[in-house]
C-alpha atoms as a PDB file:
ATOM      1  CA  UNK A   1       0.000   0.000   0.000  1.00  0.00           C
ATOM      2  CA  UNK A   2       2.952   2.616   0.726  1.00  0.00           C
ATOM      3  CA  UNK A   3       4.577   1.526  -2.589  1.00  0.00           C
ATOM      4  CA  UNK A   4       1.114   2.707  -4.074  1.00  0.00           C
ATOM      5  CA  UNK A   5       1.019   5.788  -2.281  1.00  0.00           C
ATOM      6  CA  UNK A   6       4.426   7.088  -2.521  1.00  0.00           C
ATOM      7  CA  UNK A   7       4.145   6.470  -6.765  1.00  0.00           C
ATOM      8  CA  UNK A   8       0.718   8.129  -6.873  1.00  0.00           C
ATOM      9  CA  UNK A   9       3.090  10.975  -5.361  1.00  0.00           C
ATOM     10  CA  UNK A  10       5.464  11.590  -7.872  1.00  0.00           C
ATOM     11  CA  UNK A  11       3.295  10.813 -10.660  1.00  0.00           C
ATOM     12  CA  UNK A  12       1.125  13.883  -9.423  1.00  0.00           C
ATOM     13  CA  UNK A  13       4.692  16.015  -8.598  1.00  0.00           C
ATOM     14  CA  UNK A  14       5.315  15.232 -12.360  1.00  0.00           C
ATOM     15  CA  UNK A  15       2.381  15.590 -13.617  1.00  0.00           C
ATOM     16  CA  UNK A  16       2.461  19.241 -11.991  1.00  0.00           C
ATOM     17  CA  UNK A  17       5.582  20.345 -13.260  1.00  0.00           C
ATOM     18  CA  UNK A  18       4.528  18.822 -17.022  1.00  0.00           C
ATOM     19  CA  UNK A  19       1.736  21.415 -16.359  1.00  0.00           C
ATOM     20  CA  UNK A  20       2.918  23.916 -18.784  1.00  0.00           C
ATOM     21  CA  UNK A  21       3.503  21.414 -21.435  1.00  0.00           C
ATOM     22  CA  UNK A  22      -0.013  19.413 -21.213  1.00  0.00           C
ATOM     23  CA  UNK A  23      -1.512  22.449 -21.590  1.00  0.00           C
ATOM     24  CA  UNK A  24      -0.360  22.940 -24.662  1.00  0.00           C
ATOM     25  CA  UNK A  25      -1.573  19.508 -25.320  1.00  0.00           C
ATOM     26  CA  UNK A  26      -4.983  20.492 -24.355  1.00  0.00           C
ATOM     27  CA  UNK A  27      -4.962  18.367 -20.900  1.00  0.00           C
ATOM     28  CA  UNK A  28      -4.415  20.692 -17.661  1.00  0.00           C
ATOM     29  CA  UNK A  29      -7.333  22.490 -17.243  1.00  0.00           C
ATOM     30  CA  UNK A  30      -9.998  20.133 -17.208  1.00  0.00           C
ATOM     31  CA  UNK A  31     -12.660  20.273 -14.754  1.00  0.00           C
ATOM     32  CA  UNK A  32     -11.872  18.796 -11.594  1.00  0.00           C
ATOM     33  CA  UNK A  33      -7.978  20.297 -12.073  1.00  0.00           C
ATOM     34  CA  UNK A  34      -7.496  22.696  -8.624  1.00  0.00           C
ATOM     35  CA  UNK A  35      -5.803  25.528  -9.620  1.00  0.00           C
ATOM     36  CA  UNK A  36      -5.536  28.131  -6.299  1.00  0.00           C
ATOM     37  CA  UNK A  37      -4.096  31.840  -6.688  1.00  0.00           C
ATOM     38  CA  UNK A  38      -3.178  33.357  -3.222  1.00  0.00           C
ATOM     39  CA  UNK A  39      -0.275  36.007  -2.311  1.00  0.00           C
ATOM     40  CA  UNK A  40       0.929  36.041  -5.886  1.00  0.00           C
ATOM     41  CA  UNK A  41       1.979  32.350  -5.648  1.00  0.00           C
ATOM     42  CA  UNK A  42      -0.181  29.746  -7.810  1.00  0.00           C
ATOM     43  CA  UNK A  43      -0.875  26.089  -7.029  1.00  0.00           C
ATOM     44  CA  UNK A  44      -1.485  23.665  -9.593  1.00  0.00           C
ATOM     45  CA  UNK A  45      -3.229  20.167  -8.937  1.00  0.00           C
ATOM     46  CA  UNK A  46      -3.983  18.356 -11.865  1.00  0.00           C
ATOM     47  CA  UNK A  47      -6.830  15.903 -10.113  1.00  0.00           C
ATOM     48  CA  UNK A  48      -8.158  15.175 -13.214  1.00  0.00           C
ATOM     49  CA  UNK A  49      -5.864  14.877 -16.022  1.00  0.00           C
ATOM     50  CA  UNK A  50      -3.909  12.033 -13.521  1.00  0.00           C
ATOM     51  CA  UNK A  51      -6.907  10.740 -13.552  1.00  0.00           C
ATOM     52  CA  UNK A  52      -7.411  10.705 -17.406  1.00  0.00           C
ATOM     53  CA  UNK A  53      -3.861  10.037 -18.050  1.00  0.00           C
ATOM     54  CA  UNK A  54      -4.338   6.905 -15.799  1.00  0.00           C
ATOM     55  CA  UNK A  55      -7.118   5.645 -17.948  1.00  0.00           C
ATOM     56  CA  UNK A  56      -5.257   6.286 -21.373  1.00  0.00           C
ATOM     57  CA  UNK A  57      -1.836   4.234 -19.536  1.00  0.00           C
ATOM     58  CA  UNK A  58      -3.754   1.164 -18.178  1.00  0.00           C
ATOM     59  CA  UNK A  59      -5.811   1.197 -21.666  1.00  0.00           C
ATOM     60  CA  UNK A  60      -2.218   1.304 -23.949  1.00  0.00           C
ATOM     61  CA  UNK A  61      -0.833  -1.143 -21.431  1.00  0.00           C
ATOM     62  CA  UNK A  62      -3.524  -3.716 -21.505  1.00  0.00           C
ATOM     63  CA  UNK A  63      -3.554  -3.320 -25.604  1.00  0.00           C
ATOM     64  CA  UNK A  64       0.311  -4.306 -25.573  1.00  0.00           C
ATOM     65  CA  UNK A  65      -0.414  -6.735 -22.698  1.00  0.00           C
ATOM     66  CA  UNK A  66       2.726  -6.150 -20.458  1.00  0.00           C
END
């Protein structure tokens, strides 16, 4: 279970910092994405696109069967 949670971690760290890039893509601002502006400093926290990302991984993966 901690293997789980520390992975879901750093796929979310990553998926923050790749936040400029998606969005370019078209993923990153999808509903359900928090996005919180306070003192000048933003937070990003794609909830979302990990989520849809997910999907699209486990779908390629079970395609290729690995």
């Amino acid at each position: 279970m901690l293997k789980w949670l520390a992975t879901l971690a750093v796929v979310l760290f990553v998926l923050g910092l790749a936040g400029p890039w998606l969005s370019r893509l078209g993923l990153g601002r999808l509903p359900g994405d928090v996005s919180v502006q306070r003192r000048g400093r933003g937070f990003y926290f794609p909830v979302a696109t990990s989520i849809v990302l997910s999907l699209l991984l486990m779908l390629i993966l079970r395609v290729l069967r690995i």
